[in-house]
N, C-alpha and C. Protein backbone atom coordinates (compact mmCIF):
# COMPACT_ATOMS: atom_id res chain seq x y z
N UNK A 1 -24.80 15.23 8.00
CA UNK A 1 -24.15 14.11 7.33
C UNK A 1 -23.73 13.11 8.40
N UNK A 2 -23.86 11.99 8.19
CA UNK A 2 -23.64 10.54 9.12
C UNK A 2 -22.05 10.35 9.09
N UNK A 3 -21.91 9.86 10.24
CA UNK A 3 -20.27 9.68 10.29
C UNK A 3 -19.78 8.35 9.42
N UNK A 4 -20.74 7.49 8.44
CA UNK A 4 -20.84 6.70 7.78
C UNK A 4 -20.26 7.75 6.49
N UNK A 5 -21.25 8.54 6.26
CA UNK A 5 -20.97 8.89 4.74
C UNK A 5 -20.05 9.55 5.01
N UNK A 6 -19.56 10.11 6.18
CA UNK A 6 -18.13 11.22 5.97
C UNK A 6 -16.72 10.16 5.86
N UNK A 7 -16.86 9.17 6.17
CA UNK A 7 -16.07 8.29 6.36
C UNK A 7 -15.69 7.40 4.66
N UNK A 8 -17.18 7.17 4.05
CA UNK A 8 -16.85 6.76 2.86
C UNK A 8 -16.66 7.83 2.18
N UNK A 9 -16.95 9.05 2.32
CA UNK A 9 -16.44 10.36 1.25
C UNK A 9 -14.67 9.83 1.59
N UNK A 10 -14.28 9.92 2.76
CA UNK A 10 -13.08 10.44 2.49
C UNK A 10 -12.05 8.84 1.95
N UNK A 11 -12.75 7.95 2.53
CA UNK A 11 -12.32 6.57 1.52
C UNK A 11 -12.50 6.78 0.12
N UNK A 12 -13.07 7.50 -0.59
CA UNK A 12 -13.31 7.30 -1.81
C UNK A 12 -12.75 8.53 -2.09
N UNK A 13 -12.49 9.37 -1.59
CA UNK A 13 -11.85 10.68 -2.10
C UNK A 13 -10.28 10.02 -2.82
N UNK A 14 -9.85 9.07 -1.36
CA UNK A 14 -8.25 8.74 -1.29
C UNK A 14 -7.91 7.90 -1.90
N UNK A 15 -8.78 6.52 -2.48
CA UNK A 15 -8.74 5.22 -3.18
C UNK A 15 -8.96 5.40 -4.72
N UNK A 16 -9.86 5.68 -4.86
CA UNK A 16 -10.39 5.26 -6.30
C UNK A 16 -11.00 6.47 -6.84
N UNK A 17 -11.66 5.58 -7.82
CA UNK A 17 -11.97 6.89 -8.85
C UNK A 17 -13.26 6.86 -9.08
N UNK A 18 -13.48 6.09 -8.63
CA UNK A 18 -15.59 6.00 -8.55
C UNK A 18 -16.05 6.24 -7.55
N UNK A 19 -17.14 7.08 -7.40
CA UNK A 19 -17.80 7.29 -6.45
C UNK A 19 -18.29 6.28 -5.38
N UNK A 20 -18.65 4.80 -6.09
CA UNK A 20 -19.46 3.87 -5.66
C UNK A 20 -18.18 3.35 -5.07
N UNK A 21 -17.88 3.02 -3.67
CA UNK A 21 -16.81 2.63 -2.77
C UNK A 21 -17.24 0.72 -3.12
N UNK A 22 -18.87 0.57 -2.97
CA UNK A 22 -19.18 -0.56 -3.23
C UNK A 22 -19.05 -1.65 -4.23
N UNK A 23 -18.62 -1.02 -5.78
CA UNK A 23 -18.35 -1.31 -6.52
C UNK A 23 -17.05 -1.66 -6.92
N UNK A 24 -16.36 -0.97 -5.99
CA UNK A 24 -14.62 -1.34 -6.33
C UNK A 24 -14.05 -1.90 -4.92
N UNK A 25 -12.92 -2.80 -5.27
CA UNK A 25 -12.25 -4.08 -4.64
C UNK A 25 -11.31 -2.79 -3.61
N UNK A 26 -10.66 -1.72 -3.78
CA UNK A 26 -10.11 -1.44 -3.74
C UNK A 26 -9.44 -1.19 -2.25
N UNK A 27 -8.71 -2.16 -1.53
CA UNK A 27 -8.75 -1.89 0.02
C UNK A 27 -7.97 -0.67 0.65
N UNK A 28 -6.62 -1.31 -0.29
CA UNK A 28 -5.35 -0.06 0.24
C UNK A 28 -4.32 0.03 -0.93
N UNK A 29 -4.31 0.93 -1.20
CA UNK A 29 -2.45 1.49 -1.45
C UNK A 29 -1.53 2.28 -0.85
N UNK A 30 -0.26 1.85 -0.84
CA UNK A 30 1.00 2.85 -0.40
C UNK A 30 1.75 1.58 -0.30
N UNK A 31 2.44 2.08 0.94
CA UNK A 31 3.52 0.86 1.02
C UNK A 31 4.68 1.39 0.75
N UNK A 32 5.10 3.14 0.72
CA UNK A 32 6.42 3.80 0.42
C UNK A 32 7.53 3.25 1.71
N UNK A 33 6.82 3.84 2.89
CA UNK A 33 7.56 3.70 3.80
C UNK A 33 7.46 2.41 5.18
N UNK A 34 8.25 2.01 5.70
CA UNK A 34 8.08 1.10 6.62
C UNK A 34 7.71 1.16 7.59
N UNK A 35 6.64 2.03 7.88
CA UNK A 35 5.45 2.49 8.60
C UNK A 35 4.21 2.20 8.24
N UNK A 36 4.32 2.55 6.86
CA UNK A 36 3.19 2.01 5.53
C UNK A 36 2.88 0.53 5.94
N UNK A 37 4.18 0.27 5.17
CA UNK A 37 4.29 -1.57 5.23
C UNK A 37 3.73 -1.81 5.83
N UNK A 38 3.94 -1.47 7.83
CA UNK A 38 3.52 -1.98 8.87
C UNK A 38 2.24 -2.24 9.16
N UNK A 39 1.66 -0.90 8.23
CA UNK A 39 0.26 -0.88 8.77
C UNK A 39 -0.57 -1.34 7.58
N UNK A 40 -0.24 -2.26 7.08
CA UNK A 40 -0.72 -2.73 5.48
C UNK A 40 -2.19 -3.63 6.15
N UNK A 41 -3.01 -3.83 5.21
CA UNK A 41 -3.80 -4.73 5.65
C UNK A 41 -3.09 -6.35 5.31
N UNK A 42 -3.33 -7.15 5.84
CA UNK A 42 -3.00 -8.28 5.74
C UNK A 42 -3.27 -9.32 4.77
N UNK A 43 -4.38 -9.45 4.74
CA UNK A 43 -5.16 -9.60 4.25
C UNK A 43 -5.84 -9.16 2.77
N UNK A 44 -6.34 -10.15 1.73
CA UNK A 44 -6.70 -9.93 0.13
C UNK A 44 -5.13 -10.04 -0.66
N UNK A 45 -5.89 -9.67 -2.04
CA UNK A 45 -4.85 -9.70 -2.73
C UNK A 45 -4.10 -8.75 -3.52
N UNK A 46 -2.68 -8.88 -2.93
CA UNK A 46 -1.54 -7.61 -3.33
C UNK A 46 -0.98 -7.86 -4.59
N UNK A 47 -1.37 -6.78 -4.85
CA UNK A 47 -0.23 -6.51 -6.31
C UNK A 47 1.29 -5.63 -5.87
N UNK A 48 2.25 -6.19 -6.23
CA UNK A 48 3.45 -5.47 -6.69
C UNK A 48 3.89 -4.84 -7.57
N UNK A 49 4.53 -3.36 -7.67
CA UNK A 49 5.23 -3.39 -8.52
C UNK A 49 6.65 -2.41 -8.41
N UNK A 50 7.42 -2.90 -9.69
CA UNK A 50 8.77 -2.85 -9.10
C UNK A 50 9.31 -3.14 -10.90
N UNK A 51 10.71 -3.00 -10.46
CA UNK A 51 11.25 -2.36 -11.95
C UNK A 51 12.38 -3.92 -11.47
N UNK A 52 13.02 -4.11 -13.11
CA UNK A 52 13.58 -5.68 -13.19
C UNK A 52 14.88 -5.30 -12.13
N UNK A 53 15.61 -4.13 -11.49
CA UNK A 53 16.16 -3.28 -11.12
C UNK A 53 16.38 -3.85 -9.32
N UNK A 54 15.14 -4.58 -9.61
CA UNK A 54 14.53 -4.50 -7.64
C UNK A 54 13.68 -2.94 -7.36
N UNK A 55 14.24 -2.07 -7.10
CA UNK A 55 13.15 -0.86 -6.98
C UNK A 55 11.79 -1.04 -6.89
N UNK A 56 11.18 -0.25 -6.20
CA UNK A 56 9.79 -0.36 -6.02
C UNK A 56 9.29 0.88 -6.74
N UNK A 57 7.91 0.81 -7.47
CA UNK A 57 7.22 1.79 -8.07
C UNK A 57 6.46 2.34 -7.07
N UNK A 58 5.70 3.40 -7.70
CA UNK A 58 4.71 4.15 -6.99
C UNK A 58 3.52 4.82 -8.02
N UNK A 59 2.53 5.71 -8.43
CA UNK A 59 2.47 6.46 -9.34
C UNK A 59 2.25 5.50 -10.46
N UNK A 60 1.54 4.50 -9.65
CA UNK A 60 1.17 3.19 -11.52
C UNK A 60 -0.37 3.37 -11.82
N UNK A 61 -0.70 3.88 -12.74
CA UNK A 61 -2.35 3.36 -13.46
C UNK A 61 -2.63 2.12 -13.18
N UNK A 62 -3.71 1.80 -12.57
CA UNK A 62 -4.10 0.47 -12.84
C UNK A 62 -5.62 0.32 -13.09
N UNK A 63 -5.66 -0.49 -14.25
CA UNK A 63 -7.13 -0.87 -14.67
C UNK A 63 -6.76 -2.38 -14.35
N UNK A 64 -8.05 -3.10 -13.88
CA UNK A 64 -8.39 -3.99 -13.73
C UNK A 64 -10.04 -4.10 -14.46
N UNK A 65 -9.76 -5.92 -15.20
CA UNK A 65 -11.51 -6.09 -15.47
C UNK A 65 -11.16 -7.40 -15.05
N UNK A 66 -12.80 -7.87 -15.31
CA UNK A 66 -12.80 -9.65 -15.35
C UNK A 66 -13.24 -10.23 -16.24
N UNK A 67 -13.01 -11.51 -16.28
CA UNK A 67 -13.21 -12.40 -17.81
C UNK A 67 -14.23 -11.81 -18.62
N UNK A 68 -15.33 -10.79 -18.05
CA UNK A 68 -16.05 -10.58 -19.74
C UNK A 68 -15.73 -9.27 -19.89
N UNK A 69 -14.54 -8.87 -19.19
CA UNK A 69 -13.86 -7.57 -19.82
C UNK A 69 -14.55 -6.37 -19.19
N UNK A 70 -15.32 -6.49 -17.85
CA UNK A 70 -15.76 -5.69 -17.42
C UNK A 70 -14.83 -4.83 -16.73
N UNK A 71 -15.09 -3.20 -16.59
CA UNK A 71 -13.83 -2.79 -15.38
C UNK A 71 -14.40 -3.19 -14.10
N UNK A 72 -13.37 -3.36 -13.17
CA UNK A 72 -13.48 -3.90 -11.90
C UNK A 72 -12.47 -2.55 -11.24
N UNK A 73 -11.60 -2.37 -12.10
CA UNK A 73 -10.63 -0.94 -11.07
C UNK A 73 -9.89 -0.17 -11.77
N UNK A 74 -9.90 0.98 -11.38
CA UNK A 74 -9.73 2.01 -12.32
C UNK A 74 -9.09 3.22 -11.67
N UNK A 75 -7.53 2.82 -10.88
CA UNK A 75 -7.31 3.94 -9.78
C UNK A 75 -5.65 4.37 -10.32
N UNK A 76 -4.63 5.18 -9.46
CA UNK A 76 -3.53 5.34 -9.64
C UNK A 76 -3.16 5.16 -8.48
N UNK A 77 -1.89 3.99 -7.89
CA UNK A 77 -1.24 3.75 -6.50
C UNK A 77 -0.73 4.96 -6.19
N UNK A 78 -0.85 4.99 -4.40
CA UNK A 78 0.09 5.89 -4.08
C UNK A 78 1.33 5.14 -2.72
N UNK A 79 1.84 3.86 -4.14
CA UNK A 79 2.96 3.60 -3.11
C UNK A 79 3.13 2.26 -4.07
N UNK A 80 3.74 0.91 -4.17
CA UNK A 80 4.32 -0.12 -4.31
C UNK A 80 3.47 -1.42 -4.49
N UNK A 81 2.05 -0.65 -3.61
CA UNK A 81 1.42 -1.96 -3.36
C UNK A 81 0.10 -1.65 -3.42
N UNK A 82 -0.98 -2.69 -4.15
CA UNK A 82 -2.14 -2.48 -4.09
C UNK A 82 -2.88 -3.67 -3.21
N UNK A 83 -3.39 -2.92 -2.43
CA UNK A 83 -4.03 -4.23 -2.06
C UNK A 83 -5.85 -4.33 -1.98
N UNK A 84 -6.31 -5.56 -2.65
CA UNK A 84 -7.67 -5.59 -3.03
C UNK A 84 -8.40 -6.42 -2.73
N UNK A 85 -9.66 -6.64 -2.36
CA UNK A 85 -10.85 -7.50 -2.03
C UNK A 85 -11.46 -8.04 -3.18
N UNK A 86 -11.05 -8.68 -3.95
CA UNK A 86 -11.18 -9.48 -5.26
C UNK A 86 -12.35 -10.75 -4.96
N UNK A 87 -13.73 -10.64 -5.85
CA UNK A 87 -13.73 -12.40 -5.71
C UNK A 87 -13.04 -13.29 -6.50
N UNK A 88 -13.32 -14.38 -6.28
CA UNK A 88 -12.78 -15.36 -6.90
C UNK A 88 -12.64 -15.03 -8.45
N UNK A 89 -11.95 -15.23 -9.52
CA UNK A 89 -12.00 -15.15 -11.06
C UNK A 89 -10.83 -15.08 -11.17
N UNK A 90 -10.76 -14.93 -12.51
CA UNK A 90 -9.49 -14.33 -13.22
C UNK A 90 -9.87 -12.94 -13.74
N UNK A 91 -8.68 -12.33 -13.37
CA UNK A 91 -8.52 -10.75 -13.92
C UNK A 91 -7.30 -10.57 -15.13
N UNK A 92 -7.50 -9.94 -15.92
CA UNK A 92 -6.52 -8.69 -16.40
C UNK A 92 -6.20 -7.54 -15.62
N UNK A 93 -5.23 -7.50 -15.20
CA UNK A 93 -4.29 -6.41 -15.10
C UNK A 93 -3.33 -5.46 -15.65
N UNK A 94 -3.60 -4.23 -16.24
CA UNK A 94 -3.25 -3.42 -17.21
C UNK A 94 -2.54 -2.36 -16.08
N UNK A 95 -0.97 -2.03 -16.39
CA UNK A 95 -0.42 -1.06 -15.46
C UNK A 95 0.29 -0.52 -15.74
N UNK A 96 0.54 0.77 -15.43
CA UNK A 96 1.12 1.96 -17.05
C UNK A 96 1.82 2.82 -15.95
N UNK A 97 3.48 3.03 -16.22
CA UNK A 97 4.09 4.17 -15.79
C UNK A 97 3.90 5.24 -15.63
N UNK A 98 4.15 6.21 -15.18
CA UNK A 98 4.16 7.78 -15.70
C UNK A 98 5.06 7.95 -16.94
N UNK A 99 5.78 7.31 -17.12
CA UNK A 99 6.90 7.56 -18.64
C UNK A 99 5.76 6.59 -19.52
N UNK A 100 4.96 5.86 -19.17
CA UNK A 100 4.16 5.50 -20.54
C UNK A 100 4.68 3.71 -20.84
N UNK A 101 5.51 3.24 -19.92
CA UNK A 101 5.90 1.65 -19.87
C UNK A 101 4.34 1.09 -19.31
N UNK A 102 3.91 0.14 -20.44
CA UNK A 102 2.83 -0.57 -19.64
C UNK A 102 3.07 -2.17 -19.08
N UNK A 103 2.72 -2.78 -18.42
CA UNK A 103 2.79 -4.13 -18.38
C UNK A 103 0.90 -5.15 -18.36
N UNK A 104 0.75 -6.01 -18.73
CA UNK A 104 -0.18 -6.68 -18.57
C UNK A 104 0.13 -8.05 -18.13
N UNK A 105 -0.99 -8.52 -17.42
CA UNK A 105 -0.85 -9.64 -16.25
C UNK A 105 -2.42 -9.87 -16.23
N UNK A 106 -2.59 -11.72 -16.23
CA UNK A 106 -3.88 -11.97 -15.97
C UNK A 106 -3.36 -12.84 -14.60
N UNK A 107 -4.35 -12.67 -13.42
CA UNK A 107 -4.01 -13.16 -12.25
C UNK A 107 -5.32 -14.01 -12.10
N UNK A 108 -5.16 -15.21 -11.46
CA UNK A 108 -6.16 -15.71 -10.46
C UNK A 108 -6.31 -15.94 -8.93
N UNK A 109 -8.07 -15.15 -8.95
CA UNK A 109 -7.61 -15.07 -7.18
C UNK A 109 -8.92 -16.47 -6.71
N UNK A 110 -7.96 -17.02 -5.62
CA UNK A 110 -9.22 -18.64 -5.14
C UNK A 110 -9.82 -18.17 -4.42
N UNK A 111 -10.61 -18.32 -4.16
CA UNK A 111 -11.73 -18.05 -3.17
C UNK A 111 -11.03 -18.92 -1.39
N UNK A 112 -11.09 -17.74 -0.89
CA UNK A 112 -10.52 -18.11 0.37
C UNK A 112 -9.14 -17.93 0.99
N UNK A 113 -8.48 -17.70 0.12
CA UNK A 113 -6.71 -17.70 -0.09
C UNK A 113 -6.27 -15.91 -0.46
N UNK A 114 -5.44 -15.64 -0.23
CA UNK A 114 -4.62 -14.45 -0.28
C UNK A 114 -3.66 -14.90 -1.05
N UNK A 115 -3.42 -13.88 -2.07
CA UNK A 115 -2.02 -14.05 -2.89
C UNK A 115 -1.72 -12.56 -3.13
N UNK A 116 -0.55 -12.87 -3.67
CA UNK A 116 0.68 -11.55 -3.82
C UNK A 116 1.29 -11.47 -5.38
N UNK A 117 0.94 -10.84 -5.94
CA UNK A 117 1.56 -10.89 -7.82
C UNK A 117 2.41 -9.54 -7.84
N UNK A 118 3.76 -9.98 -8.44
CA UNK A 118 4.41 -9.14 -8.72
C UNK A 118 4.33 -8.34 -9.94
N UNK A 119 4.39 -7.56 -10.60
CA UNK A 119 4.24 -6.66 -11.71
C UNK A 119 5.66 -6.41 -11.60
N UNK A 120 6.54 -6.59 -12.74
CA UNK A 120 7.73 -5.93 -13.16
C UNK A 120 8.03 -5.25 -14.23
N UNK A 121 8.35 -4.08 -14.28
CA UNK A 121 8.82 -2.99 -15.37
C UNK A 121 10.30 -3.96 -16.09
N UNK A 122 10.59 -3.42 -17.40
CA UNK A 122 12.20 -3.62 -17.32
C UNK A 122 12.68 -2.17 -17.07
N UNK A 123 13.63 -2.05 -16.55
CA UNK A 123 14.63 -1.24 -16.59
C UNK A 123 14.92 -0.98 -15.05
N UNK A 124 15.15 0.55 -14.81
CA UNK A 124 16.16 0.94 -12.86
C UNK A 124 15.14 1.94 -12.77
C-alpha cells in the first residue's frame, strides 16, 4: 500500500463518512481545545456552532447540499468547528444535536474569500 492511500485511509477514516475523500469539502473538525484552535487550518470556510448561551458545541450532524439539493456533506464534528473547501454556491446547512435540536442555515461561499457562519442552538 502507497503512503498516499495510507494517508487518505486514515483522512477518511477521521473526517467523513464517504469513502471518496474527493468528493467531500471536508478539511477539518475539532476546535475543543486551544491547541486545536491553534492548529486550525486557516483557511476555507468555518462553520460554528454554539448554543444562544455562548458555549461551544461539539457532537453536531451535519448534512450539507447545494442548490439542486445534492449532498455535498454528510459527517458528525468532533469539536466547535467545521472547516471546509466549498466552491463557490449557496448551500443548505442542516445541523442536529445529540438531544435532537436541529438548526438550518443557507450560506454563501464567493469564490476566493473565506468566511465564518455561526450556527446557534437556543438554550445553555
Amino acid at each position: 500500500m502507497s503512503i498516499r492511500s495510507k494517508v487518505l485511509m486514515i483522512v477518511t477514516a477521521g473526517l467523513i463518512s464517504t469513502p471518496l475523500l474527493a468528493q467531500n469539502p471536508v478539511i477539518w473538525t475539532g476546535g475543543i481545545s486551544e491547541q486545536e484552535r491553534a492548529e486550525a487550518p486557516t483557511t476555507g470556510t468555518r462553520l460554528v456552532f454554539f448554543v444562544s448561551a455562548g458555549n461551544y458545541l461539539s457532537n453536531i450532524a451535519v448534512r450539507i447540499t447545494d442548490s439542486n439539493d445534492r449532498e455535498i456533506v454528510n459527517t458528525t464534528t468532533a469539536g466547535p468547528w467545521l472547516i471546509l473547501d466549498l466552491p463557490a454556491g449557496r448551500y443548505n446547512v442542516q445541523a442536529t444535536r445529540s438531544n435532537g435540536d436541529e438548526q438550518g442555515v443557507q450560506i454563501e461561499v464567493v469564490a476566493g474569500t473565506d468566511a465564518e457562519f455561526g450556527i446557534m442552538f437556543p438554550g445553555s
